[in-house]
Protein backbone atom coordinates (compact mmCIF):
# COMPACT_ATOMS: atom_id res chain seq x y z
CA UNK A 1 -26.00 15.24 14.91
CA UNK A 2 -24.26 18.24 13.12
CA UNK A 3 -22.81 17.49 9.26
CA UNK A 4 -19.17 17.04 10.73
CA UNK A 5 -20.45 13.79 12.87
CA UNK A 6 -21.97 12.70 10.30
CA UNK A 7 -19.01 12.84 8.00
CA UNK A 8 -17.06 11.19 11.01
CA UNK A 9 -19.56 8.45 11.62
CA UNK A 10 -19.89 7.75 7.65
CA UNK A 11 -16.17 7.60 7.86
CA UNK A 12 -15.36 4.83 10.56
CA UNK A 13 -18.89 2.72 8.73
CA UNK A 14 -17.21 3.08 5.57
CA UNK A 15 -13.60 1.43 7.39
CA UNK A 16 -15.50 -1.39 9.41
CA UNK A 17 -17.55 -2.27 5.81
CA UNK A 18 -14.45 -2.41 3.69
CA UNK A 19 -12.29 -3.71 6.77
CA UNK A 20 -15.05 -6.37 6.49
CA UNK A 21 -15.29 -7.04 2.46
CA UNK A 22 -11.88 -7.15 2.47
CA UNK A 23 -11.64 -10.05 5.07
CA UNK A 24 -14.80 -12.21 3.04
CA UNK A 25 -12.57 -11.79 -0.18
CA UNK A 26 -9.82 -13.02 1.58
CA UNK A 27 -12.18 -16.11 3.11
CA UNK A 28 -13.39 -16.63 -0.48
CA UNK A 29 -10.24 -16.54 -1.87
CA UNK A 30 -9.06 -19.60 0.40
CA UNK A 31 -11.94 -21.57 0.28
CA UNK A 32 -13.01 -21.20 3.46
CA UNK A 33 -16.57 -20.70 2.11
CA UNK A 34 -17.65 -22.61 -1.74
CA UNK A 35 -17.22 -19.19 -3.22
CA UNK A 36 -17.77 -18.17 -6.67
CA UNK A 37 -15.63 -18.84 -9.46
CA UNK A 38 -15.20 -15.00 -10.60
CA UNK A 39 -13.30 -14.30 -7.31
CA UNK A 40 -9.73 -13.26 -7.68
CA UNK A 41 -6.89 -14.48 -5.58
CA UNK A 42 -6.27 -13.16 -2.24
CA UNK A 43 -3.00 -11.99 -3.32
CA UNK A 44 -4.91 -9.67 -6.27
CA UNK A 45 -3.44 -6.45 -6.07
CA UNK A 46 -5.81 -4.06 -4.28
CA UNK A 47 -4.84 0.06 -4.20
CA UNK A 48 -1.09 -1.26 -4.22
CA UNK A 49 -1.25 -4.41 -1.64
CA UNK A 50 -2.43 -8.24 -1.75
CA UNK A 51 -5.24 -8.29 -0.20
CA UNK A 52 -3.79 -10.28 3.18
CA UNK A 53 -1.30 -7.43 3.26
CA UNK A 54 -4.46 -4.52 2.80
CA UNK A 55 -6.54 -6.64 5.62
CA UNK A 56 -3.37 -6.56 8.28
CA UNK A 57 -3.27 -2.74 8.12
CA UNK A 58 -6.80 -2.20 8.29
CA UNK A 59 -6.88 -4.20 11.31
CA UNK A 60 -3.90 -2.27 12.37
CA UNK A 61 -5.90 0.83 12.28
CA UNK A 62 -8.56 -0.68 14.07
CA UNK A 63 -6.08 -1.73 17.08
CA UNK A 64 -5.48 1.89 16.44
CA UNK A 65 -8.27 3.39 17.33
CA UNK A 66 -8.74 1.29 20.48
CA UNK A 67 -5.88 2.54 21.89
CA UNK A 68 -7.03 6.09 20.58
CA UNK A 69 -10.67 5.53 22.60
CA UNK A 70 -8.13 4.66 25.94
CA UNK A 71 -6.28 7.97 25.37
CA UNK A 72 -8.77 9.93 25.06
CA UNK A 73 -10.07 9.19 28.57
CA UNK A 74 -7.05 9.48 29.88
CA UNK A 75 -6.71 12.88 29.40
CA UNK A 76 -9.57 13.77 29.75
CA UNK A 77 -8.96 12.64 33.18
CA UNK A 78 -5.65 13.86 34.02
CA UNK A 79 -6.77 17.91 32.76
CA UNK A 80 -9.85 17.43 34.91
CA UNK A 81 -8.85 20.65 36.52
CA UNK A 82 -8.36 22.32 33.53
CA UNK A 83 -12.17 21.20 32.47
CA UNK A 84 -13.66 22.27 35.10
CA UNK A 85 -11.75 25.71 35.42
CA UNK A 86 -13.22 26.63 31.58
CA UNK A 87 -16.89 25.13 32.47
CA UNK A 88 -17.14 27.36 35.05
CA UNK A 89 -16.15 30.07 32.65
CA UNK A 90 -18.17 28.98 30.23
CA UNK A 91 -21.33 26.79 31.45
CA UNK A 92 -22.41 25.27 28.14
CA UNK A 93 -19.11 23.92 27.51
CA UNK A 94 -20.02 19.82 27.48
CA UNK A 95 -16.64 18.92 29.24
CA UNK A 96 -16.94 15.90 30.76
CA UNK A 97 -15.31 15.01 34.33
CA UNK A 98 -13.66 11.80 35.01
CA UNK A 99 -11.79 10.99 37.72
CA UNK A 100 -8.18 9.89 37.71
CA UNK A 101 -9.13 6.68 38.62
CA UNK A 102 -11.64 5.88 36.21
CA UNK A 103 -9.64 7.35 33.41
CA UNK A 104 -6.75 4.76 34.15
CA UNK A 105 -8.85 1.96 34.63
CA UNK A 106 -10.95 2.51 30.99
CA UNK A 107 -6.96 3.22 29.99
CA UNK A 108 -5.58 -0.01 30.75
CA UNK A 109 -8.98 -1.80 29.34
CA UNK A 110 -8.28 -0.37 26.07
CA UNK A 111 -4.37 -0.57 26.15
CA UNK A 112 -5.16 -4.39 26.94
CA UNK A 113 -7.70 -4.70 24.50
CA UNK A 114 -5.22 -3.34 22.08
CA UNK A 115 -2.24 -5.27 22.63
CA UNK A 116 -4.49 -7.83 22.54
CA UNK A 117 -5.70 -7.27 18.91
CA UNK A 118 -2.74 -7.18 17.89
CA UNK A 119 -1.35 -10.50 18.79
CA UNK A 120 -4.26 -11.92 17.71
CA UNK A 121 -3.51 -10.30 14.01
CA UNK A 122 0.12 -11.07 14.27
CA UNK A 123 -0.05 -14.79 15.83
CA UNK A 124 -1.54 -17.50 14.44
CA UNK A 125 -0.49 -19.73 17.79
CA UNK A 126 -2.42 -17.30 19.44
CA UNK A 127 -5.40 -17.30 16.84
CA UNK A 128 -5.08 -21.24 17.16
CA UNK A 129 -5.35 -20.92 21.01
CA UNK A 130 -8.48 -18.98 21.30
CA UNK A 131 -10.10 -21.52 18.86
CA UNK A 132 -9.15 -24.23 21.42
CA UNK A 133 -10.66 -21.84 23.85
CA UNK A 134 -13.40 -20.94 22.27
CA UNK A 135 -14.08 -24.68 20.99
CA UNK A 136 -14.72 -25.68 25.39
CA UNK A 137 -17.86 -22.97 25.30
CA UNK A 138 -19.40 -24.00 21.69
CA UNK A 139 -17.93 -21.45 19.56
CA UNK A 140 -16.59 -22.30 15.53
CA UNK A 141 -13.63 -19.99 15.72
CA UNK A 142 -11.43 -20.76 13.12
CA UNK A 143 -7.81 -19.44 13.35
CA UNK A 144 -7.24 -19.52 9.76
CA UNK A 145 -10.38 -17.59 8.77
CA UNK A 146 -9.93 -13.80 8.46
CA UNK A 147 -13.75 -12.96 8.85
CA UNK A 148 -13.34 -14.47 12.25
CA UNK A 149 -10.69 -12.51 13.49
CA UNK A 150 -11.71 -9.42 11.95
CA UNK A 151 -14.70 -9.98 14.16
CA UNK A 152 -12.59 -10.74 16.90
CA UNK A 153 -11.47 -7.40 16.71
CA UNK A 154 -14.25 -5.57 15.80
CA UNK A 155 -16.12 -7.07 19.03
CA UNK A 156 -13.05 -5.44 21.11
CA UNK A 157 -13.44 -1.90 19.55
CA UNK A 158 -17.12 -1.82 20.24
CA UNK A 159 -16.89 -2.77 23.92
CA UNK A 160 -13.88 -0.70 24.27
CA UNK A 161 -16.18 2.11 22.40
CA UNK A 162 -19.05 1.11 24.67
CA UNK A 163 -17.30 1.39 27.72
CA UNK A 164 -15.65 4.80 26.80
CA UNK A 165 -18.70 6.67 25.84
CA UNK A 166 -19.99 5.17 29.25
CA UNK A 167 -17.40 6.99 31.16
CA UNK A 168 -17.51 10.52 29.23
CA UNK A 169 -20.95 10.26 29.91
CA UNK A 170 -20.28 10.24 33.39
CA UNK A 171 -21.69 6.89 34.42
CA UNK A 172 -24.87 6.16 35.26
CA UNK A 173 -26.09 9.21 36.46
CA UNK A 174 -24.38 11.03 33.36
CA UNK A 175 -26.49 8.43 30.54
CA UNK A 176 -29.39 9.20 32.77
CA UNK A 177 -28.98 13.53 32.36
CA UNK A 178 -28.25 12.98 28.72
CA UNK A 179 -30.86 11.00 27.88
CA UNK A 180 -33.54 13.22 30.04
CA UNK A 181 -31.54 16.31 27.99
CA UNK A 182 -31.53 15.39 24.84
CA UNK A 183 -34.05 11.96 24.61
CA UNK A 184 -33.70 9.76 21.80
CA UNK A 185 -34.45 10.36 18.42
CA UNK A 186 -36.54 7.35 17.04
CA UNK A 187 -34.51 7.03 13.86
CA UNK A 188 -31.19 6.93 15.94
CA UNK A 189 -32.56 3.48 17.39
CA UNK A 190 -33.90 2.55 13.60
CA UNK A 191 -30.42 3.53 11.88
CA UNK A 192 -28.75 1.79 14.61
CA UNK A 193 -30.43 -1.54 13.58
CA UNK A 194 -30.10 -1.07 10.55
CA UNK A 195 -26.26 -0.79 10.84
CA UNK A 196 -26.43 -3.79 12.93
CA UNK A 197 -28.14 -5.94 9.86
CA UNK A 198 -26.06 -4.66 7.22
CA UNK A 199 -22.87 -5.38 8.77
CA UNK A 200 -23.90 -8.51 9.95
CA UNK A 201 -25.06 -9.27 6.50
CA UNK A 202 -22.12 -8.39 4.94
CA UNK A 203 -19.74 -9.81 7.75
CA UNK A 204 -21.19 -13.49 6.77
CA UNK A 205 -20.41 -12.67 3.39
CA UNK A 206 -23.75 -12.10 1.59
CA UNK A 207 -23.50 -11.98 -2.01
CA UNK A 208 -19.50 -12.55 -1.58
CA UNK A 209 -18.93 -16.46 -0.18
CA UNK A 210 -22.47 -17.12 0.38
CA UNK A 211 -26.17 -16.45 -1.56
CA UNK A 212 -29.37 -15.57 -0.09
CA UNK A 213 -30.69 -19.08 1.05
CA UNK A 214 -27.26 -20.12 2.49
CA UNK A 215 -26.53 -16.59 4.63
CA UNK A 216 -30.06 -17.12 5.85
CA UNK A 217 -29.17 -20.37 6.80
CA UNK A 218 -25.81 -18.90 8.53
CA UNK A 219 -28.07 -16.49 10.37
CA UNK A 220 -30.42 -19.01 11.59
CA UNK A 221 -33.08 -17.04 10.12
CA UNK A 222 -36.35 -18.18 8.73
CA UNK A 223 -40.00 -17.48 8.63
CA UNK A 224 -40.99 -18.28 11.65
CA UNK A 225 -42.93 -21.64 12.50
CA UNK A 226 -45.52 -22.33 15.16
CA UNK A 227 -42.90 -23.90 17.38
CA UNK A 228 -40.94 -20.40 16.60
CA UNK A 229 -43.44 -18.51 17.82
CA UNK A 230 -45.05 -20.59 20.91
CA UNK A 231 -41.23 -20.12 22.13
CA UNK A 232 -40.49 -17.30 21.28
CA UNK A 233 -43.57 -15.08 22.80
CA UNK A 234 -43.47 -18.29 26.03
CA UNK A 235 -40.20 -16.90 26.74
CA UNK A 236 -40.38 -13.40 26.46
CA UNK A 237 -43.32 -13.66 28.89
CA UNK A 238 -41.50 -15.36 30.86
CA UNK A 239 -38.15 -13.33 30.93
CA UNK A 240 -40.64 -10.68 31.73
CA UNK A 241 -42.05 -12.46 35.15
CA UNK A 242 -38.35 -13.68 36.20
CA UNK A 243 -37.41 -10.29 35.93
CA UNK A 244 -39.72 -8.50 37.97
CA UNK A 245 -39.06 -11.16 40.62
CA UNK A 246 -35.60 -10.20 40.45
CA UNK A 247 -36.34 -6.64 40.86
CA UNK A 248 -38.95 -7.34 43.62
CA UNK A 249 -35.97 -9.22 45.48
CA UNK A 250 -33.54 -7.01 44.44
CA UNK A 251 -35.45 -4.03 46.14
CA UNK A 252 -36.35 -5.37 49.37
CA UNK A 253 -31.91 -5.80 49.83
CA UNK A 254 -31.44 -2.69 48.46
CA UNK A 255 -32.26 0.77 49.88
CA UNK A 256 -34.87 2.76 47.71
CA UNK A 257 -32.55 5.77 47.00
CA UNK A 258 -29.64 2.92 45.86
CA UNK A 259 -32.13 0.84 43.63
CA UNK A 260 -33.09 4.91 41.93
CA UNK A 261 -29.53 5.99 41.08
CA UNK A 262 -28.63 2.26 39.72
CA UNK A 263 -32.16 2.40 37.75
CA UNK A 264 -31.88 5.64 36.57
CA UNK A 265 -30.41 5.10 33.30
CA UNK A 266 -32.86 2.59 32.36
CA UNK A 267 -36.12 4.48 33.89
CA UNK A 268 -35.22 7.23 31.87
CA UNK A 269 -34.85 4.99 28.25
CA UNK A 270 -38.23 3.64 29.31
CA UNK A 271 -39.61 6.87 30.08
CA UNK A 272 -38.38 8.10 26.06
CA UNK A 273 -39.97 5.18 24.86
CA UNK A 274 -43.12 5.65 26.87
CA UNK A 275 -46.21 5.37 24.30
CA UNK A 276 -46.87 2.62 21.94
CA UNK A 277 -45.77 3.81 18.75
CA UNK A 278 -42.37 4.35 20.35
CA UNK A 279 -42.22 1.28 22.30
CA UNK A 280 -42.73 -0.70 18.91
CA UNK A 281 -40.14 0.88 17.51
CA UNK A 282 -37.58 0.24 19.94
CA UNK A 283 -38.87 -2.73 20.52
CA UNK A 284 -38.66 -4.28 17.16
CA UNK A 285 -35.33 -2.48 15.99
CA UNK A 286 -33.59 -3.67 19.06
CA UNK A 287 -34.84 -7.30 18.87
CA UNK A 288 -34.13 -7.49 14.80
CA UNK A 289 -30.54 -5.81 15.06
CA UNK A 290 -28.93 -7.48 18.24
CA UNK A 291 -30.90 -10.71 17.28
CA UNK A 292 -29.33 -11.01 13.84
CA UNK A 293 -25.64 -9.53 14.95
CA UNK A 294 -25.35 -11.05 17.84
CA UNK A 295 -27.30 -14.46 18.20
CA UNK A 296 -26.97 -14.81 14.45
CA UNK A 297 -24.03 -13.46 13.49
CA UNK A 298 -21.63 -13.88 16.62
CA UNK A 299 -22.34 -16.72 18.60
CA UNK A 300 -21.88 -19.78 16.08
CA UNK A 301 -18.73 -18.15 15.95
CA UNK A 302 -17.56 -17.19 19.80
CA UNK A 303 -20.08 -19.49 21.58
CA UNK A 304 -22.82 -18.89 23.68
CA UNK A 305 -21.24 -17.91 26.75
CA UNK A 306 -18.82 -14.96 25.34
CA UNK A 307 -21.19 -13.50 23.20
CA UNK A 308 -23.87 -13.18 25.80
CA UNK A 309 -21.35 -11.42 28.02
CA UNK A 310 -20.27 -9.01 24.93
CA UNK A 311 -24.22 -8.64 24.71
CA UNK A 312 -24.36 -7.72 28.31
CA UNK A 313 -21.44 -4.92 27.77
CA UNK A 314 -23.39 -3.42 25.47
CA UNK A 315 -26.59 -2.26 27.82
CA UNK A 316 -24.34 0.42 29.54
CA UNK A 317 -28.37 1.96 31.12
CA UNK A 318 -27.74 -0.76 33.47
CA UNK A 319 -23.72 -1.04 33.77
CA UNK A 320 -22.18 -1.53 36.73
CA UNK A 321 -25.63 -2.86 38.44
CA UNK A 322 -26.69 -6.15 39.26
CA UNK A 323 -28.90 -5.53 36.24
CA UNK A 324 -25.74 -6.42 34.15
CA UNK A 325 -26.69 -10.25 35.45
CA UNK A 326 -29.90 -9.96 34.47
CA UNK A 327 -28.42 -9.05 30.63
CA UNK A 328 -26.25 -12.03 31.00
CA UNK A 329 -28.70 -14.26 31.87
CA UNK A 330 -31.55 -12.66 29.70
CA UNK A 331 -28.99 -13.29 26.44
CA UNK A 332 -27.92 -17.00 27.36
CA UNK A 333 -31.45 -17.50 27.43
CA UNK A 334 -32.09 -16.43 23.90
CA UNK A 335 -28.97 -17.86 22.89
CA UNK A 336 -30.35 -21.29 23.86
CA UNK A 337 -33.47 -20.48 22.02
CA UNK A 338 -31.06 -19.96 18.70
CA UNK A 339 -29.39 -23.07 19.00
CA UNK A 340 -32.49 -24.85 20.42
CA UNK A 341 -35.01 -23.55 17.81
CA UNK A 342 -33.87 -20.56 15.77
CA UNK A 343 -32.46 -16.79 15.60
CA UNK A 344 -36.29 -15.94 14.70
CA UNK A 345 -37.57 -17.86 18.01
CA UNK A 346 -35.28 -15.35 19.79
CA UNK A 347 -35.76 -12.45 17.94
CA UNK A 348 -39.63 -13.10 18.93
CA UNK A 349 -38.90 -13.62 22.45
CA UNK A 350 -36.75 -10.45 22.86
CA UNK A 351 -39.56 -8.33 20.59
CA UNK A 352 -41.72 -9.45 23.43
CA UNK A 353 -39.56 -9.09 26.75
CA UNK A 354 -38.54 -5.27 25.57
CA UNK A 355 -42.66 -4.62 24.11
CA UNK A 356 -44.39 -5.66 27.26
CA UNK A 357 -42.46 -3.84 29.99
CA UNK A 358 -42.52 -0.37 27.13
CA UNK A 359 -46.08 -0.88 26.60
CA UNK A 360 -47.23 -1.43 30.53
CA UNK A 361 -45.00 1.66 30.98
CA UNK A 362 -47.10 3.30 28.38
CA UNK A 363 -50.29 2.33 29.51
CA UNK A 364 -49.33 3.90 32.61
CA UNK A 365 -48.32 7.11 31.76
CA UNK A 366 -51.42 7.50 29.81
CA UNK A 367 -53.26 6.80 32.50
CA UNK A 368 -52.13 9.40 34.79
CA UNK A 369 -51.84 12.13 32.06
């Protein structure tokens, strides 16, 4: 990544953090949370605004940029012609082509998931409604709590984000090229978990509502007991097994050249990770930062059943597939080991589902080289 993307990408971090401070002072500031006597009011003057006032516009400019992530594809789509006109002139252009009819589609996603956000920072009712909602499928929403619905919103911009990238990729088949192009850096997949931990930290308002022992407690996380681990690594083994049945099944109704192109996203993240050191990595910063965000952070909060579809949105190497089901049904499993035994239990058990197929793939490769 040049210096200019990373000023860009320290930019929108810096706006989610303080988006997300912002909303825990709030919290703290209306008891939501025990917080500390030396927080001020809500209504403290901060750069010019209360702080509910400062929190509505930088949710604002969150809706913002959802809307911004839509457009984007749009016309990307619509001067298709145009693209492809100047790539031919010039072949290292990376100008991505979309067709009209995927650009509208991702369009109206984002368009909804705006207009969306912003009823749900405008109305209360509407706030009050998804906790009823949210309430059927085991979720804690609260409508009054402005961590939640910042984190209501955040989850739209990163599946609107998600989804976007996925289509100026080109699909598939684009992810695929891009990642045999360029790979993966290793410390892309470690900075990406560590994002994942920090905001999540901060988001359940470490060191702001809530001390050590009690976000801990928030997370689910602990050191991990016997039952932890005889769980954990029995049903990562096991997610491993029903998942090779699946593809076994899964390839005898599918034609070989189908089952490649829908794979080929995922072969080809495999095939970056493909010796041990690597496979570790991924391994352990994927389980520790979707563990802790997601199972953790976001389901006490949205419920078992919406986060583990937000989870399966995010594995775009399989979008579109029917291994999007086996996501789905891969996260509701470790969300029922989080409410069951723990978020460490299911950080364990997706260490192990991810290490075992890296590390056979590994063991492979070696083996022919």
């Amino acid at each position: 990544m040049d210096f200019s993307g990373l000023i860009v990408l320290g930019g929108i971090f810096s706006y989610v953090g303080f988006t997300v401070y912002v909303a825990n002072q709030v919290d703290a500031a209306h008891r939501i949370q025990t917080a500390p006597a030396y927080l001020p009011s809500a209504h403290a003057p901060a750069g010019g605004f209360d702080r509910s006032t400062l929190l509505r516009w930088l949710l604002y400019g969150l809706v913002g940029m959802i809307f911004m992530l839509g457009l984007v594809v749009l016309q990307t789509a619509f001067f298709g012609e145009m693209a492809q006109d100047l790539q031919q002139e010039l072949p290292g252009s990376p100008l991505p082509q979309i067709s009209l009819t995927a650009g509208g589609i991702t369009f109206a996603l984002a368009l909804a998931a705006s207009f969306a956000s912003f009823r749900l920072i405008a109305s209360e009712t509407l706030r009050e409604r998804l906790q009823r909602f949210l309430a059927r499928w085991g979720g804690h929403f609260n409508a009054t709590s402005q961590v939640h619905l910042t984190a209501a919103v955040l989850m739209l911009v990163v599946a609107v984000y998600v989804i976007v990238n996925f289509v100026l990729q080109g699909g598939i088949e684009g992810v695929a090229q891009d990642i045999q192009t360029n790979g993966i850096e290793p410390g892309d997949v470690v900075f990406q978990g560590v994002v994942e931990v920090v905001v999540t930290l901060l988001g359940v308002g470490l060191a702001i509502r809530r001390g050590l022992p009690e976000t801990l407690e928030r997370l689910g996380l602990r050191w991990p007991t016997r039952e932890d681990l005889v769980w954990g690594v029995g049903v990562g083994v096991g997610f491993y097994f029903a998942s090779q049945l699946f593809f076994a099944v899964w390839l005898a109704l599918t034609s070989p050249d189908t089952l490649t192109e829908q794979l080929a996203a995922s072969s080809e993240l495999n095939m970056a990770f493909a010796t041990l050191p690597l496979a570790f990595i991924l391994s352990t910063s994927a389980a520790l930062g979707e563990e802790i965000w997601i199972r953790g952070g976001l389901q006490p909060i949205f419920g078992l059943v919406v986060s583990s579809i937000f989870f399966a949105t995010l594995h775009t190497q399989v979008a579109l597939t029917v291994g999007t089901l086996i996501m789905f049904v891969v996260s509701l499993g470790l969300g029922w080991l989080r409410l069951r035994h723990s978020t460490s239990a299911s950080i364990i058990a997706h260490f192990c589902f991810n290490f075992i197929q890296l590390a056979l793939l590994a063991l492979a490769v070696e083996g022919t080289s």
